[in-house]
PDB file of N, CA and C in Angstrom:
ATOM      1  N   UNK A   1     115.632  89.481 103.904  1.00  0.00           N
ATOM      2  CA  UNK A   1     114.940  90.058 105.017  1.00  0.00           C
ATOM      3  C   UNK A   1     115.650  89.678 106.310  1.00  0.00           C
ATOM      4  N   UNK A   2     116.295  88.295 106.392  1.00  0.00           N
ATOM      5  CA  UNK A   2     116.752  87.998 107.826  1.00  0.00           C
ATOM      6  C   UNK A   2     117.829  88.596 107.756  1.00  0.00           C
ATOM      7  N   UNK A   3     118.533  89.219 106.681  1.00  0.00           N
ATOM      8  CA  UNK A   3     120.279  90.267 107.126  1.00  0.00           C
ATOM      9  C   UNK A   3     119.576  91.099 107.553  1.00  0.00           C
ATOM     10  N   UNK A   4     118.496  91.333 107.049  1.00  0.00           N
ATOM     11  CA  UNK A   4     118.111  93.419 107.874  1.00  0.00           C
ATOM     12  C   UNK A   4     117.946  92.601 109.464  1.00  0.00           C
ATOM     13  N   UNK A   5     116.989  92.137 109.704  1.00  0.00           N
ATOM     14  CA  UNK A   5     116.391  91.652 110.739  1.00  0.00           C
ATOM     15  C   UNK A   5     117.792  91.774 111.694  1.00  0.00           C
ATOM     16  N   UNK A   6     118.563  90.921 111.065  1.00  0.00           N
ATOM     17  CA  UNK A   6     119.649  90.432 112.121  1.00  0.00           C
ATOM     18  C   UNK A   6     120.752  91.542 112.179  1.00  0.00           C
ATOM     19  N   UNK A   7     120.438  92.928 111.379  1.00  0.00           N
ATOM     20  CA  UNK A   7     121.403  93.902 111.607  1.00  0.00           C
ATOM     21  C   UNK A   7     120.984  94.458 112.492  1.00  0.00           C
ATOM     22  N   UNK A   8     119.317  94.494 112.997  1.00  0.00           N
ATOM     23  CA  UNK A   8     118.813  95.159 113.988  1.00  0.00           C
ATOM     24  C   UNK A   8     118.303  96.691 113.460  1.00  0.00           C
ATOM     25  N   UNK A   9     117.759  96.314 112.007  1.00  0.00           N
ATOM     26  CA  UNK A   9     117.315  97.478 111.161  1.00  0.00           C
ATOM     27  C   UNK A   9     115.745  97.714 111.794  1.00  0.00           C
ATOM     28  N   UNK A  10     115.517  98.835 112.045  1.00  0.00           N
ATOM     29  CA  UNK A  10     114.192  99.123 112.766  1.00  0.00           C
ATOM     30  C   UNK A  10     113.022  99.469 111.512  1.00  0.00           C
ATOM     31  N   UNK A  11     112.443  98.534 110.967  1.00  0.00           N
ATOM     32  CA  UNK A  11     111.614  98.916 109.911  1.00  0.00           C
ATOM     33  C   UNK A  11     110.578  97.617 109.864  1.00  0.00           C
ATOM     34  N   UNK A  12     109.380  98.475 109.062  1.00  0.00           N
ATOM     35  CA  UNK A  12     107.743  98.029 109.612  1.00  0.00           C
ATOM     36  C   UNK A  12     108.354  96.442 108.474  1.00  0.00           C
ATOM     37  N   UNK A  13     107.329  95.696 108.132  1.00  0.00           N
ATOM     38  CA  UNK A  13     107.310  94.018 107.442  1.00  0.00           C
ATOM     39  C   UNK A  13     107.113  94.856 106.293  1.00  0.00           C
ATOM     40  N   UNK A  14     106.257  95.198 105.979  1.00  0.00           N
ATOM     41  CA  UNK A  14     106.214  95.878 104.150  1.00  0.00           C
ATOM     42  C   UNK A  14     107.395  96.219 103.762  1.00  0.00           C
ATOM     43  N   UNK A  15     107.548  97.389 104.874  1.00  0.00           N
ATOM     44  CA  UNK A  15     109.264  98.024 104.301  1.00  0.00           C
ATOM     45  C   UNK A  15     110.355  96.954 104.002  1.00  0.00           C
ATOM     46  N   UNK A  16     110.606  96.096 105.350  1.00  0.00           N
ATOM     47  CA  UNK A  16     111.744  94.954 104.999  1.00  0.00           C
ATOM     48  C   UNK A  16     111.110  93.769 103.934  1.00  0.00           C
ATOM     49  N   UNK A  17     109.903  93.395 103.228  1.00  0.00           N
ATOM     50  CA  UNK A  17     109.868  92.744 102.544  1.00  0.00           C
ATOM     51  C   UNK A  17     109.930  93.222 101.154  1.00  0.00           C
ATOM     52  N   UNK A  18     110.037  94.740 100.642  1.00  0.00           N
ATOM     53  CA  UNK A  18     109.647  95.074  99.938  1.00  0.00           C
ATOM     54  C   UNK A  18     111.528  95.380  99.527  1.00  0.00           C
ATOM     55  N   UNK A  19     112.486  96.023 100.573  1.00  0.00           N
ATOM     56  CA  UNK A  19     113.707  95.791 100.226  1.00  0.00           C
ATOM     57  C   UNK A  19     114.246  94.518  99.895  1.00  0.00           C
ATOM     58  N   UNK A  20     113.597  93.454 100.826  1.00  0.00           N
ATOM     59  CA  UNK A  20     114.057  92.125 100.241  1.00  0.00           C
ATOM     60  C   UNK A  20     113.804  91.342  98.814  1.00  0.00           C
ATOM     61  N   UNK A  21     112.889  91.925  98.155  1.00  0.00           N
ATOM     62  CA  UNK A  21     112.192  91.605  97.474  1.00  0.00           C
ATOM     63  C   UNK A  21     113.183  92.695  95.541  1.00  0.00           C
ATOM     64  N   UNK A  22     113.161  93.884  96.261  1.00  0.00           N
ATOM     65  CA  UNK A  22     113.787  94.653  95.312  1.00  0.00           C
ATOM     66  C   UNK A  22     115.659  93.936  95.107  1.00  0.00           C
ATOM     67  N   UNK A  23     116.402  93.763  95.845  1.00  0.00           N
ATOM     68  CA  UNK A  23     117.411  93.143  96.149  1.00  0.00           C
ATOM     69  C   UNK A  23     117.309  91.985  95.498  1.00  0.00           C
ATOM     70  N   UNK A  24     116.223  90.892  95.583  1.00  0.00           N
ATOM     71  CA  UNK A  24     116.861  89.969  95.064  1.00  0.00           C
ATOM     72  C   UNK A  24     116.276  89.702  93.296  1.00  0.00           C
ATOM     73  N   UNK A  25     115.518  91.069  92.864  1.00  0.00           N
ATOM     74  CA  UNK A  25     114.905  91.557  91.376  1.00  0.00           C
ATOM     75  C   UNK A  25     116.517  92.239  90.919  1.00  0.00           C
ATOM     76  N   UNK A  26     117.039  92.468  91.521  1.00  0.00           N
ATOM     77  CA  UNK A  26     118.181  93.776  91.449  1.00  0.00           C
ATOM     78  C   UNK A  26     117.776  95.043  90.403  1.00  0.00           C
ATOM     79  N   UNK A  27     116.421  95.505  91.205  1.00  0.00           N
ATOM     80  CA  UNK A  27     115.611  95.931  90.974  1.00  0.00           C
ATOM     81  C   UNK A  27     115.403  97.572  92.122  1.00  0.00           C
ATOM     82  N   UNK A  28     115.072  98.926  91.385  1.00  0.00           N
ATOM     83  CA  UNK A  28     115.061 100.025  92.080  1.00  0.00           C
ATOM     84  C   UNK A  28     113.760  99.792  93.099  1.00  0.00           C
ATOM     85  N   UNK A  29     113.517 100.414  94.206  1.00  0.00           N
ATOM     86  CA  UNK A  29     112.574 100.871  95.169  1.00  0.00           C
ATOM     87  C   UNK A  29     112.256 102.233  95.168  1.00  0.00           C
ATOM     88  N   UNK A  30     110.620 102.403  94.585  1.00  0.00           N
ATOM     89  CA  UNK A  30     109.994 103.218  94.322  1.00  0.00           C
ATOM     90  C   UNK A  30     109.401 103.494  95.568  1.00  0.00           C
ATOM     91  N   UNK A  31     109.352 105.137  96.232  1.00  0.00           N
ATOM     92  CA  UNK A  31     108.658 105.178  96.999  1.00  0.00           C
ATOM     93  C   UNK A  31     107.736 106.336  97.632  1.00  0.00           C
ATOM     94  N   UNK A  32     106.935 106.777  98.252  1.00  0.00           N
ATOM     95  CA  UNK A  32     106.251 108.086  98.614  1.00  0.00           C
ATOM     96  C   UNK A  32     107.219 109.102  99.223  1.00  0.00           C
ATOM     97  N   UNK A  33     106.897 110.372  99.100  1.00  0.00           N
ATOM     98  CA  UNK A  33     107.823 111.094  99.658  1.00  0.00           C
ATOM     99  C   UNK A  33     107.652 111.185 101.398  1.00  0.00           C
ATOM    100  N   UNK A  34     106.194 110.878 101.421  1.00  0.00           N
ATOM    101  CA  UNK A  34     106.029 110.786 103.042  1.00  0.00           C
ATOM    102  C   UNK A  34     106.629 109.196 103.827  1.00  0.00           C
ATOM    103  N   UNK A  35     107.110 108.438 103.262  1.00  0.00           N
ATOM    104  CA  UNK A  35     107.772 107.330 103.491  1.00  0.00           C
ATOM    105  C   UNK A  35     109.452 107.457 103.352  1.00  0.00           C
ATOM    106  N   UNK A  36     110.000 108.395 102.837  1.00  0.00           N
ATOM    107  CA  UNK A  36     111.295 108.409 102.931  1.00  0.00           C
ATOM    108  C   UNK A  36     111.776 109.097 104.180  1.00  0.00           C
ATOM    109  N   UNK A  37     112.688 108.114 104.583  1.00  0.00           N
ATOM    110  CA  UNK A  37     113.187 108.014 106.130  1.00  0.00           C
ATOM    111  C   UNK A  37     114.970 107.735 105.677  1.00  0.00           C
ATOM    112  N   UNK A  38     115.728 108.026 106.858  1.00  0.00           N
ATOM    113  CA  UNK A  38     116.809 107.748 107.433  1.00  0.00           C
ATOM    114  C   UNK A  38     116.875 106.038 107.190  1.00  0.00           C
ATOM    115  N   UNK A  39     116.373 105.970 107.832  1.00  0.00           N
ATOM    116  CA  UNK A  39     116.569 104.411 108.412  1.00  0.00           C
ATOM    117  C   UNK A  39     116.115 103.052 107.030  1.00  0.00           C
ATOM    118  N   UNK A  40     115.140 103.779 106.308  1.00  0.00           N
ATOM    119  CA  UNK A  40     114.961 103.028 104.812  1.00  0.00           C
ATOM    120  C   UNK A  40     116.006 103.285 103.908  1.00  0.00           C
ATOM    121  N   UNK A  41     116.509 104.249 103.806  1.00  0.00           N
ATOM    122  CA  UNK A  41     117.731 104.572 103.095  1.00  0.00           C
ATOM    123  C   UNK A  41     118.924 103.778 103.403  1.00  0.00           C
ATOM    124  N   UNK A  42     119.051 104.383 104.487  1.00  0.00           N
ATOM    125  CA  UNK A  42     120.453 102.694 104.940  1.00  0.00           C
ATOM    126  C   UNK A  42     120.472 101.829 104.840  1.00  0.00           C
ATOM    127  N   UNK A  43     119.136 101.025 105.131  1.00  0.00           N
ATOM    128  CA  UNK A  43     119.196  99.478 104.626  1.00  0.00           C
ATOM    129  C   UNK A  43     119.203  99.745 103.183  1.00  0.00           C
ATOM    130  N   UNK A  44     118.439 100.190 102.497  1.00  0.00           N
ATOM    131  CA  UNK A  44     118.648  99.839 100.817  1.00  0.00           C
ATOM    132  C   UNK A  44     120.243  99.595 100.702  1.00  0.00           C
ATOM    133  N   UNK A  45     121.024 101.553 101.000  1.00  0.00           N
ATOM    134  CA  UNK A  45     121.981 100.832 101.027  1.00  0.00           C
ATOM    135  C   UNK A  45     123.089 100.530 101.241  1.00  0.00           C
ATOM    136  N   UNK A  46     122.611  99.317 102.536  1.00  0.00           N
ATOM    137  CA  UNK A  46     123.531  97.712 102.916  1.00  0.00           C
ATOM    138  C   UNK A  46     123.330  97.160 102.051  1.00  0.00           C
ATOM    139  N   UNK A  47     122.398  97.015 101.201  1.00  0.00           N
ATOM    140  CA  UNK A  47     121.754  95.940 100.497  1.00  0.00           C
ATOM    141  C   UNK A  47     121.699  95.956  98.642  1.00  0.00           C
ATOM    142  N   UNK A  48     122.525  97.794  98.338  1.00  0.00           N
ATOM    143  CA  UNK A  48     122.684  97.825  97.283  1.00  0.00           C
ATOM    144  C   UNK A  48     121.698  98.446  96.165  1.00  0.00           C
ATOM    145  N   UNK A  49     120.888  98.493  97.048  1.00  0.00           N
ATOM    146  CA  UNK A  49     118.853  98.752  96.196  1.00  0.00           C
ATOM    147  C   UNK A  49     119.405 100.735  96.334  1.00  0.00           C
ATOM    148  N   UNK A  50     118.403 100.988  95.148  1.00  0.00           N
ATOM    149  CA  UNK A  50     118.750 102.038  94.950  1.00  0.00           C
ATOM    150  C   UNK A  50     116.957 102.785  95.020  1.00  0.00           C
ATOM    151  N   UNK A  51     116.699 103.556  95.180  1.00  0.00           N
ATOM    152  CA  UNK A  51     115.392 104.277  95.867  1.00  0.00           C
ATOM    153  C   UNK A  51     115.174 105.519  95.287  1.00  0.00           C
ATOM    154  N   UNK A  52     114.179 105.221  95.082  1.00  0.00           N
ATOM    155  CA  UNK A  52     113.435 106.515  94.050  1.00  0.00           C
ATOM    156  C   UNK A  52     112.337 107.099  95.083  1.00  0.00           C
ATOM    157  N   UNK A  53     112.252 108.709  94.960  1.00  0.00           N
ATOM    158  CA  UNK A  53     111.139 108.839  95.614  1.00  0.00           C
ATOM    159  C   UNK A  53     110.124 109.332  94.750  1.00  0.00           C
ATOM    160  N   UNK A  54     109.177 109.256  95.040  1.00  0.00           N
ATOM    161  CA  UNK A  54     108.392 109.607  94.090  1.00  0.00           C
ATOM    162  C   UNK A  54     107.420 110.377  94.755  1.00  0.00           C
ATOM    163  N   UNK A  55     107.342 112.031  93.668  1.00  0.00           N
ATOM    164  CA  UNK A  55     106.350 113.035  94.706  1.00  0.00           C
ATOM    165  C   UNK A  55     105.541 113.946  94.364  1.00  0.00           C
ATOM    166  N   UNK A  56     104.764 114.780  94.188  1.00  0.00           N
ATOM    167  CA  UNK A  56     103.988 115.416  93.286  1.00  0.00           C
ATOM    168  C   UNK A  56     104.241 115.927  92.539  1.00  0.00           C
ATOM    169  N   UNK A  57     105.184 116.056  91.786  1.00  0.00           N
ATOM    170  CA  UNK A  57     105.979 116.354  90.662  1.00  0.00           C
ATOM    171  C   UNK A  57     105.448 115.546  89.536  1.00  0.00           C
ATOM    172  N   UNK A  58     105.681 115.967  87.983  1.00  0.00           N
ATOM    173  CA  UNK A  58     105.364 115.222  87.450  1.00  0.00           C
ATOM    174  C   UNK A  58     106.008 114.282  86.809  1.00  0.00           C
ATOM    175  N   UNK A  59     107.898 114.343  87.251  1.00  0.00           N
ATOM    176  CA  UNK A  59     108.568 113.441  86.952  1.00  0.00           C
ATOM    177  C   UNK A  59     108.974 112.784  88.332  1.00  0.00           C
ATOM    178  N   UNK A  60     109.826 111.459  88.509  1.00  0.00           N
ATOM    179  CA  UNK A  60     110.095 110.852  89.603  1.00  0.00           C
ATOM    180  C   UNK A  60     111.235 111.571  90.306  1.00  0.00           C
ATOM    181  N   UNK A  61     111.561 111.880  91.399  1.00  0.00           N
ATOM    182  CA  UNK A  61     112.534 112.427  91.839  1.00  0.00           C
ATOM    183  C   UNK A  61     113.692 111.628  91.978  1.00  0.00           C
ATOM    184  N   UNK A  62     114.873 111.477  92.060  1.00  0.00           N
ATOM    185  CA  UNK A  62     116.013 110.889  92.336  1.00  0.00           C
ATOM    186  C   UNK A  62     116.686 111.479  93.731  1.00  0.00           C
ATOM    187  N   UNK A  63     117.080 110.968  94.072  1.00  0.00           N
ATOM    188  CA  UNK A  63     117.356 111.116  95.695  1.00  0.00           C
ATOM    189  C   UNK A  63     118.651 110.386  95.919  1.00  0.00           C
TER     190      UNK A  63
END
């Protein structure tokens, strides 16, 4: 969490704890389609995490 912090990544505490958290599982980030952003995408990846969105579909989307 303190590399995002200190890259000056603009994202809410859930978001950066939840990349920090997937990163050090080396582990995917599952997420809403109304939550996928620019700016969550880049940090994943700096950080290597790979991001699923997930959306009313009945399989997960890949992105």
């Amino acid at each position: 969490m303190g590399e995002l912090m200190g890259s000056g990544t603009r994202l809410n505490l859930l978001s950066l704890e939840a990349l920090a958290a997937a990163q050090h599982l080396s582990a995917d980030q599952c997420i809403a389609e109304a939550d996928n952003n620019p700016e969550l995408r880049t940090a994943a990846s700096s950080l290597g995490v790979v991001v699923r969105v997930i959306g009313n579909s009945p399989e997960p989307t890949l992105r």
